[in-house]
N, C-alpha and C. Protein backbone atom coordinates (compact mmCIF):
# COMPACT_ATOMS: atom_id res chain seq x y z
N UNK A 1 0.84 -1.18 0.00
CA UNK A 1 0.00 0.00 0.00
C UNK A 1 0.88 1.24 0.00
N UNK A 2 0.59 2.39 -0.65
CA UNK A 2 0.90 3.41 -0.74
C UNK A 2 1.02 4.34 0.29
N UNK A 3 2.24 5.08 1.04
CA UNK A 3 1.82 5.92 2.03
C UNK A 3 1.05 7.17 1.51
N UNK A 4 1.04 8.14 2.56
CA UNK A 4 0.13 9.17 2.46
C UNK A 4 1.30 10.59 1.84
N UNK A 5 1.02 10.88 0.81
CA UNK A 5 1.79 12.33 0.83
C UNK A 5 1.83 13.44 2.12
N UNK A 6 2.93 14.02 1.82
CA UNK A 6 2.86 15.50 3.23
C UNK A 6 2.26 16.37 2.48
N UNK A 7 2.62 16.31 1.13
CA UNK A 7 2.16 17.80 0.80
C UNK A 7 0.78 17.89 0.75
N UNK A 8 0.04 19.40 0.71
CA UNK A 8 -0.81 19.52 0.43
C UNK A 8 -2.20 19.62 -0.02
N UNK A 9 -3.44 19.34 0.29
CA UNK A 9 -4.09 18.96 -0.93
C UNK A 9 -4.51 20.15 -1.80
N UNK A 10 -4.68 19.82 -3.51
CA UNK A 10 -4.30 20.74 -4.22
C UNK A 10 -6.17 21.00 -4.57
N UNK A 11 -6.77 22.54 -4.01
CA UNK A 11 -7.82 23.09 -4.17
C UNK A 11 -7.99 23.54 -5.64
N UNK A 12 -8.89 22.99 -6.12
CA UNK A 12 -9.33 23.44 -7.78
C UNK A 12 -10.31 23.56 -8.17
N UNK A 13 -10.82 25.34 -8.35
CA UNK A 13 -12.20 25.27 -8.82
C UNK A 13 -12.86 24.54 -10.06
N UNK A 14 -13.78 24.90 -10.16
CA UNK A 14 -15.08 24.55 -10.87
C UNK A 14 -14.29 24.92 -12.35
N UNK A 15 -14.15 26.17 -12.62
CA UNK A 15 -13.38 26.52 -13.89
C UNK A 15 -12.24 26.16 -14.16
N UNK A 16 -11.44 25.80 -13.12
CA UNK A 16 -10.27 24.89 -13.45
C UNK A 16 -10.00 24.07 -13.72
N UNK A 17 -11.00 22.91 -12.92
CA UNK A 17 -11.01 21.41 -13.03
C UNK A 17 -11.82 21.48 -14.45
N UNK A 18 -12.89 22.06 -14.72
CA UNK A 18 -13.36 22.19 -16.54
C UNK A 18 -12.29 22.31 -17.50
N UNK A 19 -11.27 23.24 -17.59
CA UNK A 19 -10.02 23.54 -18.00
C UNK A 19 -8.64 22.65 -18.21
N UNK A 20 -8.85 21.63 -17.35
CA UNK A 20 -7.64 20.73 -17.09
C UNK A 20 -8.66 19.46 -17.76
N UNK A 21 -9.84 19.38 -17.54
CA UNK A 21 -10.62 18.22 -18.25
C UNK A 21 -10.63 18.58 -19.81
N UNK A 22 -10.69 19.35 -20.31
CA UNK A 22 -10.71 19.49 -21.56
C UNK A 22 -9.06 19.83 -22.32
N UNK A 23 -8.56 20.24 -21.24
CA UNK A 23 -7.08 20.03 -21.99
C UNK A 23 -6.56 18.62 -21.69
N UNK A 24 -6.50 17.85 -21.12
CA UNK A 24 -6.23 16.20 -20.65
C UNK A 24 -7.36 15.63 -21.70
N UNK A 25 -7.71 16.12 -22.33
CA UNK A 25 -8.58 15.12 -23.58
C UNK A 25 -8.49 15.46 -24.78
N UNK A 26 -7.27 17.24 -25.19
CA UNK A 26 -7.20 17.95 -26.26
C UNK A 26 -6.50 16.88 -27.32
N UNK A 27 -6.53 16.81 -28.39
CA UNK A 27 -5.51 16.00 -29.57
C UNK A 27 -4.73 17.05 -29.98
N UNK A 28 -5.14 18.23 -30.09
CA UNK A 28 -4.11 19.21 -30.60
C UNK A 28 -3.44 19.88 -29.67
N UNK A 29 -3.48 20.01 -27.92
CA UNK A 29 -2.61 20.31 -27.14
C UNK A 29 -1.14 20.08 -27.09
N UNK A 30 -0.23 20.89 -26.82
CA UNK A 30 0.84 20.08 -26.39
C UNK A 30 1.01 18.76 -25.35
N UNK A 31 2.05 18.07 -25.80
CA UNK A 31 1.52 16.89 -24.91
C UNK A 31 1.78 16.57 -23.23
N UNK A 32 2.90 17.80 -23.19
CA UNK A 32 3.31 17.94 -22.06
C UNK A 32 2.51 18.50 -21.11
N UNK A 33 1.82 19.72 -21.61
CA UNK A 33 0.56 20.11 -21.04
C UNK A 33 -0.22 19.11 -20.98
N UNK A 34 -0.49 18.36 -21.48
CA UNK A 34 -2.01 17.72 -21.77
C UNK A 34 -1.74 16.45 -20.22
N UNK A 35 -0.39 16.17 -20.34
CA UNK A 35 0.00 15.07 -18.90
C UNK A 35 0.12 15.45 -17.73
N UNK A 36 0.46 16.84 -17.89
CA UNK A 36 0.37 17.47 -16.33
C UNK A 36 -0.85 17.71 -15.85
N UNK A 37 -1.55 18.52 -16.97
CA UNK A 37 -3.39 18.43 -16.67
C UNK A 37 -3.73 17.27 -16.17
N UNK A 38 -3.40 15.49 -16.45
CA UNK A 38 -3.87 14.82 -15.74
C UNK A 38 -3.54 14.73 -14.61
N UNK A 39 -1.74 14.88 -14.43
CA UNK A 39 -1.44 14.63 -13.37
C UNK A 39 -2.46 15.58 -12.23
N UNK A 40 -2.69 17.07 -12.48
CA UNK A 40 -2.94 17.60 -11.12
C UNK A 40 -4.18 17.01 -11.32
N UNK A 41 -5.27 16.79 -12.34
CA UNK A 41 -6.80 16.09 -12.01
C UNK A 41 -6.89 15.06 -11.02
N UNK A 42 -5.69 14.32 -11.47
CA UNK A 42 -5.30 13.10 -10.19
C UNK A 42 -5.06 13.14 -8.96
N UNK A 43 -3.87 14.20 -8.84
CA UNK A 43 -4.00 14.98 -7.99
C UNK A 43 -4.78 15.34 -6.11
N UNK A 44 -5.80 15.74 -7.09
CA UNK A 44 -6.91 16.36 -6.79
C UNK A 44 -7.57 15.99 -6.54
N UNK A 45 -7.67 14.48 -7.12
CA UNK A 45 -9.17 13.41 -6.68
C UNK A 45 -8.16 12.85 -5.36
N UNK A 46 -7.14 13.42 -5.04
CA UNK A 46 -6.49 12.46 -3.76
C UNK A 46 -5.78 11.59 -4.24
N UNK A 47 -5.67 11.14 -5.24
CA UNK A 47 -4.91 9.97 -5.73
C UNK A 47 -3.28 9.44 -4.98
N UNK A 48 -2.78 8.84 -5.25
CA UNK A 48 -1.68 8.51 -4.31
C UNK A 48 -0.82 8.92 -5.42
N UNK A 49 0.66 9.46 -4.98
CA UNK A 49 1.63 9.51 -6.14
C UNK A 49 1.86 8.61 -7.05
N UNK A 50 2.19 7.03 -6.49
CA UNK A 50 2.36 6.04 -7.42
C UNK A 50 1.51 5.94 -8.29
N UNK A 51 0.49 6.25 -7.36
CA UNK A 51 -0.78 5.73 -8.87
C UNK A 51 -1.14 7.13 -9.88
N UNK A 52 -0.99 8.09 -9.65
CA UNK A 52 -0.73 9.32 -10.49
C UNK A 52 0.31 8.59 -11.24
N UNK A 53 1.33 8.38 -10.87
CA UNK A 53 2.59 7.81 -11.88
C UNK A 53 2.15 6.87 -12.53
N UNK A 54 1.53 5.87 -12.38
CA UNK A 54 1.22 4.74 -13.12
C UNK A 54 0.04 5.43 -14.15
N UNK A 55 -0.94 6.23 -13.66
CA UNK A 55 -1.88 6.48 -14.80
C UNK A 55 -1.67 7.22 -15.65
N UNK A 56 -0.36 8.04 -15.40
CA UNK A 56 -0.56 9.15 -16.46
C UNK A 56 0.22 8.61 -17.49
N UNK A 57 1.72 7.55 -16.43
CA UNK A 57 2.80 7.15 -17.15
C UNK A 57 3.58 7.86 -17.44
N UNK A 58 4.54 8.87 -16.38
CA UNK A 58 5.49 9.48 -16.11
C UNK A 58 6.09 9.03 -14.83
N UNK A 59 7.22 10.03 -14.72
CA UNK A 59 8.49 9.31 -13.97
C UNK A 59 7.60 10.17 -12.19
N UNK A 60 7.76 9.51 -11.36
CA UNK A 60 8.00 10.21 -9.94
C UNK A 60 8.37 11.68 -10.09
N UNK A 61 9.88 12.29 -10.56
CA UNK A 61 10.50 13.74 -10.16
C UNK A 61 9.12 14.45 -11.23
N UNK A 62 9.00 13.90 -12.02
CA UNK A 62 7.51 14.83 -13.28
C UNK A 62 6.49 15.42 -12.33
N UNK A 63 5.98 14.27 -12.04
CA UNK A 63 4.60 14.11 -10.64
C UNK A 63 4.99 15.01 -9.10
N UNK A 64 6.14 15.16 -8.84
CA UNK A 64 6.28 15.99 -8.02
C UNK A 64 6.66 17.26 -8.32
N UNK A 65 7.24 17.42 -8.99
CA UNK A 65 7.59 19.21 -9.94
C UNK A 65 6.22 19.90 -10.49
N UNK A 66 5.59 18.85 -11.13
CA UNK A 66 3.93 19.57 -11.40
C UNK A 66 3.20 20.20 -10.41
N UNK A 67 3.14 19.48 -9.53
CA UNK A 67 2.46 19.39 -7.99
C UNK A 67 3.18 20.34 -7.19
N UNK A 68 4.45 20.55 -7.03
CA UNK A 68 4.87 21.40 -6.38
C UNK A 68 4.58 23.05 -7.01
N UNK A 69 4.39 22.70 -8.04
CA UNK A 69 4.79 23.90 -9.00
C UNK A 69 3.17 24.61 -9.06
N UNK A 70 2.57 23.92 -8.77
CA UNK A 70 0.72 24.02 -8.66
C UNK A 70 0.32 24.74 -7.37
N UNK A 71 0.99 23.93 -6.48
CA UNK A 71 0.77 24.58 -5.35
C UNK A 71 1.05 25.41 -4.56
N UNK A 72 2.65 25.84 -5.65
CA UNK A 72 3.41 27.69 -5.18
C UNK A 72 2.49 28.56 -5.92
N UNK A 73 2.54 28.00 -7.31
CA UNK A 73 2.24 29.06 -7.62
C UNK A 73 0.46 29.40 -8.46
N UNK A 74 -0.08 27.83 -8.27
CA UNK A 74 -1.44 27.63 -8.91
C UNK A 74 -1.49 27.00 -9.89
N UNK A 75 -2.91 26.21 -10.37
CA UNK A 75 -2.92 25.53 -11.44
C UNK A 75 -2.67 25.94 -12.96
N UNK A 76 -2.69 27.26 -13.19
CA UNK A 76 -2.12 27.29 -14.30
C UNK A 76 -0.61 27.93 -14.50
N UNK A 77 -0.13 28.18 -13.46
CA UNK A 77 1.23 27.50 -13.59
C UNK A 77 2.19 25.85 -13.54
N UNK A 78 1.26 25.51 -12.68
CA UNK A 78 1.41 23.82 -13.13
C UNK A 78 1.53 23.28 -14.29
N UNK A 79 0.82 24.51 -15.31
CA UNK A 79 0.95 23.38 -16.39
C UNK A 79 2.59 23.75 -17.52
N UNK A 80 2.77 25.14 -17.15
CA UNK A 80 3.59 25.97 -17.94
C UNK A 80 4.98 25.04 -17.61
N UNK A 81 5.75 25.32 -18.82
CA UNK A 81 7.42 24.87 -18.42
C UNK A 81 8.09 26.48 -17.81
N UNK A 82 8.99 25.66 -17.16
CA UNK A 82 9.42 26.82 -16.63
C UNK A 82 11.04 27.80 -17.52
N UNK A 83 10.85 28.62 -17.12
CA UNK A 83 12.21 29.46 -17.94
C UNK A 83 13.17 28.55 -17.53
N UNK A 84 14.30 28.41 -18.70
CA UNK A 84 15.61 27.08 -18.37
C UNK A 84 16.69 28.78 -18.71
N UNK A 85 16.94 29.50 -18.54
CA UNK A 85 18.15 30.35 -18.89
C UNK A 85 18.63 30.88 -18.02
């Protein structure tokens, strides 16, 4: 069995969770966006990390950088890459 995360649980309105459902189902999205959208949907339903990892089918450090990155700075920074320069 899976332990329990420390972090957070990640609050997502009504217009957000609409927003992340329709980009996690886009064909023409980027795809990187389109996996993080699941990841935080997952997220969000409580899901356990592993199994966020197993459903979306990304690595652990992905699933925690999204999530961290959601919860400094909000869900639609979660989905953005961040400046590399």
């Amino acid at each position: 069995m899976s332990g329990k995360t420390s972090r957070a649980a990640l609050a997502v309105t009504a217009a957000e969770e609409e927003m992340l459902w329709n980009l996690a189902r886009s064909r023409t999205a980027p795809v990187r966006e389109a996996e993080r959208a699941k990841i935080l949907l997952a997220y969000a339903e409580n899901r356990s990390i592993t199994e966020v990892m197993r459903r979306v089918g990304v690595g652990r450090s992905t699933v925690y950088k999204c999530i961290d990155k959601a919860l400094a700075e909000g869900v639609a920074a979660g989905l953005k890459d961040a400046y590399h320069r």
